[in-house]
C-alpha atoms as a PDB file:
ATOM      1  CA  UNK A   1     -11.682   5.026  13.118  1.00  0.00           C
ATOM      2  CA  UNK A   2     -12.053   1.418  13.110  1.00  0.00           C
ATOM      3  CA  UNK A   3     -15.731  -0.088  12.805  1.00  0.00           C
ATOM      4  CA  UNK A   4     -16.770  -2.278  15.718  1.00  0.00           C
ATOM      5  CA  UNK A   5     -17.200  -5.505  14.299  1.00  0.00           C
ATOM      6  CA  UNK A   6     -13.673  -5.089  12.797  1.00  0.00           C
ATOM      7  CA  UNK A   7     -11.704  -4.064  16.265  1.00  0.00           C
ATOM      8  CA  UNK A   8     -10.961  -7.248  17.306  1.00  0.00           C
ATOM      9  CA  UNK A   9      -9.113  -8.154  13.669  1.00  0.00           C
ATOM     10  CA  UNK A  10      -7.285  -4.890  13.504  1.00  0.00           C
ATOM     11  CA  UNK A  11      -5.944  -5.376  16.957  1.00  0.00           C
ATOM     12  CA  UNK A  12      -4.506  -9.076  16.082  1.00  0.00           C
ATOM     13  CA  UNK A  13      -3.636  -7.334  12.493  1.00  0.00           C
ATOM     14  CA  UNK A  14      -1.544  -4.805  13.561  1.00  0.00           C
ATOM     15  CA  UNK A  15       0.399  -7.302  16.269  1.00  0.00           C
ATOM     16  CA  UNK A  16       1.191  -9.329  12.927  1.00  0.00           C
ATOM     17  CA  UNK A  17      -1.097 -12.056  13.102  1.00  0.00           C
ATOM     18  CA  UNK A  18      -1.628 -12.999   9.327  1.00  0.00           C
ATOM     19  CA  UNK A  19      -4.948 -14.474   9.571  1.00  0.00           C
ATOM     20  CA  UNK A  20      -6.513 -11.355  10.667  1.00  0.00           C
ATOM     21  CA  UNK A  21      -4.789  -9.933   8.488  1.00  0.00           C
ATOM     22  CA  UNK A  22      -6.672 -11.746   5.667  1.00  0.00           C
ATOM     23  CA  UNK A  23     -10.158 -11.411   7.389  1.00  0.00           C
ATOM     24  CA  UNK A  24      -9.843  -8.102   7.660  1.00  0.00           C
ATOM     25  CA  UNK A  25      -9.188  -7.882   3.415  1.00  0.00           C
ATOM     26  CA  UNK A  26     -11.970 -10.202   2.966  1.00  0.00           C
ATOM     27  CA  UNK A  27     -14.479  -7.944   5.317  1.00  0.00           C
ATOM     28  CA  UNK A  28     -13.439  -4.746   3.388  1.00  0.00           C
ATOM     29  CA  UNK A  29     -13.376  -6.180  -0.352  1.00  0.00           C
ATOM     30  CA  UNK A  30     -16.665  -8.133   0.366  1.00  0.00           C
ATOM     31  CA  UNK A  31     -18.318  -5.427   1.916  1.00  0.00           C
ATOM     32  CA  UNK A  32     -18.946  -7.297   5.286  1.00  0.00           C
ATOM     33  CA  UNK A  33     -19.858  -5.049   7.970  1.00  0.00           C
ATOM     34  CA  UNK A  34     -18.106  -2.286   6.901  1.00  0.00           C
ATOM     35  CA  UNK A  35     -18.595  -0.338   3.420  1.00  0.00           C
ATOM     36  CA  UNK A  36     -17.482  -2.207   0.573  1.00  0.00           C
ATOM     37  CA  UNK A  37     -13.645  -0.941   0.255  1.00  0.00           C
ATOM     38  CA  UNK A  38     -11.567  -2.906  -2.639  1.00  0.00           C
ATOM     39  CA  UNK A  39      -8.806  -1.258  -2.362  1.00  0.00           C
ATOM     40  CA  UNK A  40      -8.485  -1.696   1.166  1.00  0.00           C
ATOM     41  CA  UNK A  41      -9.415  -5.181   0.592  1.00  0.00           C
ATOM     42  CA  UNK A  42      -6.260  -5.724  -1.344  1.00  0.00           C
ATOM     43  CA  UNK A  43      -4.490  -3.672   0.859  1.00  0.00           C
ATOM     44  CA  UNK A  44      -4.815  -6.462   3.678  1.00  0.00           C
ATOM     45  CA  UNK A  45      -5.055  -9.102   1.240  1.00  0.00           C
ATOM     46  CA  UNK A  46      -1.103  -7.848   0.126  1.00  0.00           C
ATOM     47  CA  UNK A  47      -0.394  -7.906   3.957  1.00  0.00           C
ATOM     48  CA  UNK A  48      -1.590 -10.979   4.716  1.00  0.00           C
ATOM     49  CA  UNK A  49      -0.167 -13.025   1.744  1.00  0.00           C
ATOM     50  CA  UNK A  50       3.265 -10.880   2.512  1.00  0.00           C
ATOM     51  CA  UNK A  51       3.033 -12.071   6.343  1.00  0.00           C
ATOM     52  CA  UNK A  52       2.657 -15.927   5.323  1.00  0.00           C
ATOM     53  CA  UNK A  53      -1.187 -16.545   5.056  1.00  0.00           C
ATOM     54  CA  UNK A  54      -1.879 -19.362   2.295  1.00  0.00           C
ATOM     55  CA  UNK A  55      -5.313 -18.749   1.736  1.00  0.00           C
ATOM     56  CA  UNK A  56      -4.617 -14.718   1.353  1.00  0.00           C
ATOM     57  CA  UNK A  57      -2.028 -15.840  -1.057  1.00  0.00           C
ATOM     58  CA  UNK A  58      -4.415 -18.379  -3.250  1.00  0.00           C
ATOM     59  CA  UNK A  59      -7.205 -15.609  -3.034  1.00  0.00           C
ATOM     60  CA  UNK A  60      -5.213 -12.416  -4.287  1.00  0.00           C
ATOM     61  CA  UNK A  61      -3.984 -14.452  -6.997  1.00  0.00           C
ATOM     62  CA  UNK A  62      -7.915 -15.091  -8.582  1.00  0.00           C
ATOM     63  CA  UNK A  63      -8.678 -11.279  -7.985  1.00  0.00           C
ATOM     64  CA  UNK A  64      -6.145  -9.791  -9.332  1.00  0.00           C
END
């Protein structure tokens, strides 16, 4: 299940909007209200650089 504060991203994720897709890796890899999940982080993060998203793209690049 998806945690509250985090439908709203995962709705506009899954529709292919980019820049949820790269909030939703930052929320997850951070740790912001949801448990801190790095991989799932990255998973997004991969997602949202693949879809287009610049800052996704500059961000995976420092943490990997």
């Amino acid at each position: 299940p998806v945690p509250p504060p985090l439908k709203p991203y995962m709705d506009r994720a899954l529709a292919g909007d980019a820049a949820a897709m790269h909030m939703l890796g930052v929320r997850y890899y951070n740790g912001l209200d949801v448990p801190q999940n790095k991989a799932e982080g990255l998973r997004w993060y991969r997602r949202a650089a693949e879809a287009g998203d610049r800052a996704a793209q500059a961000e995976l690049r420092q943490l990997q």
